[in-house]
C-alpha atoms as a PDB file:
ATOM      1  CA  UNK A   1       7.374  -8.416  10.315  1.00  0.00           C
ATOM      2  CA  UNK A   2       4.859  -7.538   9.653  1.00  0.00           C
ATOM      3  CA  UNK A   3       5.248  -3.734  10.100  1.00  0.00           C
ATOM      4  CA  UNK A   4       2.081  -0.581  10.414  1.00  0.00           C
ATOM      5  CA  UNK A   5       1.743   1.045   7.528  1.00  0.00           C
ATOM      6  CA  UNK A   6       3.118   4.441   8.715  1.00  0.00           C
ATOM      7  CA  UNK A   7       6.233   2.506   8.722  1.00  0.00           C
ATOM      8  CA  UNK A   8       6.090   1.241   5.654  1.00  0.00           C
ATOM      9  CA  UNK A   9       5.726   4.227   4.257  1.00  0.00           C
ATOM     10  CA  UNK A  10       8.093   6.059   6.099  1.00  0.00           C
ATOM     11  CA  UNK A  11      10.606   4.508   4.149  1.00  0.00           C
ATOM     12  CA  UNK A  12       8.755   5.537   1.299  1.00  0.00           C
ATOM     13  CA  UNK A  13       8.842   8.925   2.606  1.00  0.00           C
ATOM     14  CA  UNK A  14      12.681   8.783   2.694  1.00  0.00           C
ATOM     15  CA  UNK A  15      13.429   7.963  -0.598  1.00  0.00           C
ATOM     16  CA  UNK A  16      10.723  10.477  -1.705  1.00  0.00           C
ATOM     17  CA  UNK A  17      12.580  13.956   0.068  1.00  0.00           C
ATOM     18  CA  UNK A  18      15.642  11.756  -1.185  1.00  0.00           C
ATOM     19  CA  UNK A  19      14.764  11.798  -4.801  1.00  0.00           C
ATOM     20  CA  UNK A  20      12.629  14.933  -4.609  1.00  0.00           C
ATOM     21  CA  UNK A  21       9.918  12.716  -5.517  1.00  0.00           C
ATOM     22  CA  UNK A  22       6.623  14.094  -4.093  1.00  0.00           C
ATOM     23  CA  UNK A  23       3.921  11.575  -2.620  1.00  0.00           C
ATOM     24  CA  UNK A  24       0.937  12.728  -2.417  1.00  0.00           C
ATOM     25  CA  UNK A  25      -1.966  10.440   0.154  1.00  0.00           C
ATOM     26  CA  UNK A  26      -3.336   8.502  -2.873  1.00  0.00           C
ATOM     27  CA  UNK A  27       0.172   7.190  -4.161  1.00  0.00           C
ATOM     28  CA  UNK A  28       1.367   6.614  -0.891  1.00  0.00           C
ATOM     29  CA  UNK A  29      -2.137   3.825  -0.524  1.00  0.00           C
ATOM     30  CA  UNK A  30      -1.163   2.437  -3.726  1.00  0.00           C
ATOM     31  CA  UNK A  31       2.660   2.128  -3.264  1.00  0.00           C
ATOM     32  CA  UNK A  32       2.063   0.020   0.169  1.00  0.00           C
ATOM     33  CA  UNK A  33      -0.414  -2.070  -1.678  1.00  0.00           C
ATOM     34  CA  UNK A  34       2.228  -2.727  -4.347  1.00  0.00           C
ATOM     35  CA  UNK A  35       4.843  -2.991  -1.597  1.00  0.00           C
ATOM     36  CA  UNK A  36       2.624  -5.301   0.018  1.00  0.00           C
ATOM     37  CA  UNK A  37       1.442  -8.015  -3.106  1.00  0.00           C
ATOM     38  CA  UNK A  38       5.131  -7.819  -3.685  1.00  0.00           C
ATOM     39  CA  UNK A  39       5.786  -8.970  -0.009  1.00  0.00           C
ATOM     40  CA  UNK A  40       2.948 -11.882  -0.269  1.00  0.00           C
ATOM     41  CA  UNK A  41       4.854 -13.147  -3.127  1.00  0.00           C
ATOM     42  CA  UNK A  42       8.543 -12.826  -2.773  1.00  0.00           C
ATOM     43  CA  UNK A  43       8.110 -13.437   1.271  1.00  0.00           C
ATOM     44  CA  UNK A  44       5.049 -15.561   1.607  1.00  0.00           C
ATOM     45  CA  UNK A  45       3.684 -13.497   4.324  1.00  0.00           C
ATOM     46  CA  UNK A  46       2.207  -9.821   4.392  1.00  0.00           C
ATOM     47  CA  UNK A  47       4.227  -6.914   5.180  1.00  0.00           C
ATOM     48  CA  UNK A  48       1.581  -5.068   6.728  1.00  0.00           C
ATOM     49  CA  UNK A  49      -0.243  -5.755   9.910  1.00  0.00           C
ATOM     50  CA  UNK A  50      -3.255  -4.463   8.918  1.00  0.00           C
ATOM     51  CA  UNK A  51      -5.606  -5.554   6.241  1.00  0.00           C
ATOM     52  CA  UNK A  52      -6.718  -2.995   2.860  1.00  0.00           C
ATOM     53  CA  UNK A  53     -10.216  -2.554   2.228  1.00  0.00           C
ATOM     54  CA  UNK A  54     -12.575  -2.097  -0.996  1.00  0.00           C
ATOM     55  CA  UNK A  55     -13.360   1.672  -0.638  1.00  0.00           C
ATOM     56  CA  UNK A  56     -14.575   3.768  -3.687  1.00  0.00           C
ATOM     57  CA  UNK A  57     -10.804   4.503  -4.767  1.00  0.00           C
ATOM     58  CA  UNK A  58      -9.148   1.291  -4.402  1.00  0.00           C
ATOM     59  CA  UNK A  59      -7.845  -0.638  -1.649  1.00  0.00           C
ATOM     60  CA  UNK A  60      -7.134   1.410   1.162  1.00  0.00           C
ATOM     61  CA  UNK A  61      -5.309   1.271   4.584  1.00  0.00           C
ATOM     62  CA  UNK A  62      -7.571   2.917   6.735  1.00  0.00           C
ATOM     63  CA  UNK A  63      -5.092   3.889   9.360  1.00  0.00           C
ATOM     64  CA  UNK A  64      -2.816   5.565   7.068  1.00  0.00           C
ATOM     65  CA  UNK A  65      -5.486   7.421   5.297  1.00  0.00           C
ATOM     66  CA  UNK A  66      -6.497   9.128   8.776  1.00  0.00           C
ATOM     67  CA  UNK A  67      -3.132   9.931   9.202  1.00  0.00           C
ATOM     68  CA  UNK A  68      -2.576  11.881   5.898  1.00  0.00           C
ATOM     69  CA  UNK A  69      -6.018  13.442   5.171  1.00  0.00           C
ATOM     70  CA  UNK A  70      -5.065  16.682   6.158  1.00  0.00           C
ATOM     71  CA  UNK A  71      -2.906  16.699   2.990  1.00  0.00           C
ATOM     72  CA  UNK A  72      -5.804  15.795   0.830  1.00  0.00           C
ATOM     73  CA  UNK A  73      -4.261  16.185  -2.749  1.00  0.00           C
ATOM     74  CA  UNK A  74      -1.104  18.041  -1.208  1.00  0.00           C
ATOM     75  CA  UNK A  75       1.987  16.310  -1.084  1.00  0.00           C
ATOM     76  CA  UNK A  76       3.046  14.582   2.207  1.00  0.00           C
ATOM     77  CA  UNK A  77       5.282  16.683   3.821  1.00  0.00           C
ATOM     78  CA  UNK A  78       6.644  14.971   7.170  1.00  0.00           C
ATOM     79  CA  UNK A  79       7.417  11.798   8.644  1.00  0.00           C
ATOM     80  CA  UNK A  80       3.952  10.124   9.730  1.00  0.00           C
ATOM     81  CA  UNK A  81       3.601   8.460  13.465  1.00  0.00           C
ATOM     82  CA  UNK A  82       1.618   5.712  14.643  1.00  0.00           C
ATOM     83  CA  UNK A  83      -1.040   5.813  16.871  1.00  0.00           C
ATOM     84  CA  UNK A  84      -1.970   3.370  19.542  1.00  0.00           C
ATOM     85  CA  UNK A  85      -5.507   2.157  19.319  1.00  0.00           C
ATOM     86  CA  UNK A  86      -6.139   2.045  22.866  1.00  0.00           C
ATOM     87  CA  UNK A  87      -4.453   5.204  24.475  1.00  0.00           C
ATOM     88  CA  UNK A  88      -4.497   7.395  21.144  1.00  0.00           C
ATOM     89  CA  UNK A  89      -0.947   8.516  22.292  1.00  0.00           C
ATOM     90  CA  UNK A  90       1.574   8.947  19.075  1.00  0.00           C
ATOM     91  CA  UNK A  91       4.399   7.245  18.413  1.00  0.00           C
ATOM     92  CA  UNK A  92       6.859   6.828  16.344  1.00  0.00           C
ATOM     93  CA  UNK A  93       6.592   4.983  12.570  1.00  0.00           C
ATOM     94  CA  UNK A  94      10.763   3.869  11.998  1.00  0.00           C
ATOM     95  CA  UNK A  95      10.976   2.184   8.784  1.00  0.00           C
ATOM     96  CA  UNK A  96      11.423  -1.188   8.623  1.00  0.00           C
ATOM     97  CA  UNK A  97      14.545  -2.848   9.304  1.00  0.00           C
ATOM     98  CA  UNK A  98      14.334  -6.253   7.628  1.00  0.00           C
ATOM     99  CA  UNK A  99      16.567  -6.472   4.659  1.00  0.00           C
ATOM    100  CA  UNK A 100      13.903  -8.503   2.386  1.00  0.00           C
ATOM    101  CA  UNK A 101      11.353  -5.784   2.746  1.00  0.00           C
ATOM    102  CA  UNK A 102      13.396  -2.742   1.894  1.00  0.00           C
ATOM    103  CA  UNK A 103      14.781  -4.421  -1.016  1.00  0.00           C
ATOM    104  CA  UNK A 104      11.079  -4.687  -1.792  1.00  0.00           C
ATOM    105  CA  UNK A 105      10.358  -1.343  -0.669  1.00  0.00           C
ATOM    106  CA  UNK A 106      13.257   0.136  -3.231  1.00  0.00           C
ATOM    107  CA  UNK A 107      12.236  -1.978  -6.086  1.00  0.00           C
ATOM    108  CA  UNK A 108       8.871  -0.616  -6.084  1.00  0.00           C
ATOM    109  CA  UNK A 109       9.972   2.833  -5.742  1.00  0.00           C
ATOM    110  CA  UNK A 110      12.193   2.062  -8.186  1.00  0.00           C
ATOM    111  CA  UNK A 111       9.455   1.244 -10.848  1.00  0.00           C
ATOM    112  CA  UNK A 112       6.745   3.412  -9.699  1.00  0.00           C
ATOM    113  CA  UNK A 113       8.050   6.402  -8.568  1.00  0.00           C
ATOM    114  CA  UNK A 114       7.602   8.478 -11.700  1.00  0.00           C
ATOM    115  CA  UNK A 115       4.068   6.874 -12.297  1.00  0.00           C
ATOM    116  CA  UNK A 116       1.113   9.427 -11.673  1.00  0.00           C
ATOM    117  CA  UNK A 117      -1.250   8.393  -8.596  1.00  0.00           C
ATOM    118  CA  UNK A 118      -4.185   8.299 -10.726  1.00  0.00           C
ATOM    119  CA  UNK A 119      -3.030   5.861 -12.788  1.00  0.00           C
ATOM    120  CA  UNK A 120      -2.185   3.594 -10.242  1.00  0.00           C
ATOM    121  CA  UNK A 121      -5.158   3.970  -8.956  1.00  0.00           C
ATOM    122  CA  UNK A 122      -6.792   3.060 -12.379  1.00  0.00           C
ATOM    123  CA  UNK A 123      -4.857  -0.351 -11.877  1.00  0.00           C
ATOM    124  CA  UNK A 124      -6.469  -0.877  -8.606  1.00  0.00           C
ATOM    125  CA  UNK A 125      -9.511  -1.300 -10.480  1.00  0.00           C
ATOM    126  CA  UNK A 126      -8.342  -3.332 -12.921  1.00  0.00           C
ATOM    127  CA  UNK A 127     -11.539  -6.114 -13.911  1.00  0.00           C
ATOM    128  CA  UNK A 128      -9.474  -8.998 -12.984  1.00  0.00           C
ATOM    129  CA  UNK A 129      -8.025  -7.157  -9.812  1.00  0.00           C
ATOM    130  CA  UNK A 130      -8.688  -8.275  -6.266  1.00  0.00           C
ATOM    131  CA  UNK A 131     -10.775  -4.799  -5.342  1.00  0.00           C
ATOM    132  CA  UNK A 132     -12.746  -5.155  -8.701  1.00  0.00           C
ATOM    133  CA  UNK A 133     -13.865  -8.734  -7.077  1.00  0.00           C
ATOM    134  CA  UNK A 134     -14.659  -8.008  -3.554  1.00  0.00           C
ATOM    135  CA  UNK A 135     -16.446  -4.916  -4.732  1.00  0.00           C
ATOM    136  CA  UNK A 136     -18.073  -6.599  -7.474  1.00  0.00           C
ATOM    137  CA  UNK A 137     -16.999  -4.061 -10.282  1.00  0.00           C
ATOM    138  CA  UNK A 138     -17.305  -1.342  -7.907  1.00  0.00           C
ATOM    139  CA  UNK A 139     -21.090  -1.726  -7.348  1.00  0.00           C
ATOM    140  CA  UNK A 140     -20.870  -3.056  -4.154  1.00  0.00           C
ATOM    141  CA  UNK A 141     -18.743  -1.069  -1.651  1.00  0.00           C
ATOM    142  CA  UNK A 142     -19.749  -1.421   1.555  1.00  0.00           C
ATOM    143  CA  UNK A 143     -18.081  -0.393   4.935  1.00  0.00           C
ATOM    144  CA  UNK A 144     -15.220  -2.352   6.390  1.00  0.00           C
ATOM    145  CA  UNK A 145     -14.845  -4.244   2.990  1.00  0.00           C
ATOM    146  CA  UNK A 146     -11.517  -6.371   3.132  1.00  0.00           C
ATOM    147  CA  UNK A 147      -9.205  -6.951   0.495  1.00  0.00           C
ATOM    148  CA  UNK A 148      -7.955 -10.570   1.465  1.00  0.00           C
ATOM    149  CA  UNK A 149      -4.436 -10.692   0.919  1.00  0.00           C
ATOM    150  CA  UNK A 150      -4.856 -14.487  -0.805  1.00  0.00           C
ATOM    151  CA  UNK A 151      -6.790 -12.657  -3.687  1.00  0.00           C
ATOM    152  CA  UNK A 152      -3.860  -9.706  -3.493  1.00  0.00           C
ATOM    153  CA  UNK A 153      -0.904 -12.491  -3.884  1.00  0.00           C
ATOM    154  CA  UNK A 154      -2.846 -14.423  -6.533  1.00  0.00           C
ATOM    155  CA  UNK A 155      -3.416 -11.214  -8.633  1.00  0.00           C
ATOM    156  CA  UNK A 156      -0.217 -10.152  -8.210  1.00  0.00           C
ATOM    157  CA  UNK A 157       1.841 -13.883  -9.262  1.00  0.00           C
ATOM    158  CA  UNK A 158      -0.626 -13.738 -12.245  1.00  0.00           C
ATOM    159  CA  UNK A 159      -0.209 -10.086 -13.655  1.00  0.00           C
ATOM    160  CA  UNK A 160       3.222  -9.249 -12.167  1.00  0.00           C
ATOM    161  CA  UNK A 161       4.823 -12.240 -12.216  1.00  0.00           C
ATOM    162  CA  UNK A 162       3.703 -14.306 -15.805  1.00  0.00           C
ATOM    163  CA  UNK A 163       3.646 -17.734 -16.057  1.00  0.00           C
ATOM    164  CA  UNK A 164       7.186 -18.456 -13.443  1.00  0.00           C
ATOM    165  CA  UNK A 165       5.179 -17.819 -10.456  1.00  0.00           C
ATOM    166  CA  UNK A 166       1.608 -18.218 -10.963  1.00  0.00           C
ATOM    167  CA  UNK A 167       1.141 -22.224  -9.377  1.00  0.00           C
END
């Protein structure tokens, strides 16, 4: 840990052709970023190796939406690969392997799957939300914007959590 986000959400992928469940490039952003507040809780550490940033939609991983642009509002239809950032050669994205974080990985899809990626997108923006912050209610989004993940686990032990977790 922590794994690329074509990884992550290969396994995503899985249980979508599974479940007949189709993800489309938006819900795949949001379910990692679920996946991943989830992860800074439950594990104390990230499950992503790279960071989300503040664009106009929400947080974002940039890598993973250059990988599944093509689909635009399509469904994503294959298995996505990562690419090296210094040769640009493909490779492939196996899902992650630690127990921890695909028992993370199902319990989102478990409670999200049938939830429309607009509306999770919606919560990305929520007021008290760690893109609403950075971005400064969405009137400051500026290139290369990160999401730090201490305002992603705090949001996340406060809304998803209660009271129990929230220190």
């Amino acid at each position: 840990m922590p794994y690329s986000a074509a990884s992550v959400a290969n396994k995503f992928l899985e249980l979508s052709f599974r479940d007949n469940k189709p993800i489309t490039p938006m819900k795949i952003q949001k379910l990692l970023y679920i996946a991943h507040g989830y992860s800074l809780v439950e594990l104390s550490k990230p499950m992503l190796n790279e960071v989300f940033e503040a664009w106009q939609f929400g947080p974002v991983l940039s890598t993973l939406y250059h990988e599944c642009k093509h689909y635009r509002a399509a469904p994503i239809s294959k298995m996505l690969r990562d690419i090296d950032p210094i040769t640009g050669k493909e490779a492939s994205a196996d899902a992650p392997d630690n127990a921890e974080v695909l028992d993370i990985i199902s319990f989102v899809w478990d409670q999200f799957k049938d939830i429309n990626a607009t509306v999770l997108s919606d919560w990305t923006h929520d007021k008290d939300g760690p893109w609403y912050s950075v971005t400064k209610g969405g009137t400051e989004i500026l290139r290369h914007q990160d999401v730090p993940n201490d305002l992603i686990k705090t949001y996340f032990e406060s809304n998803l959590y209660g009271e129990e977790k929230a220190a």
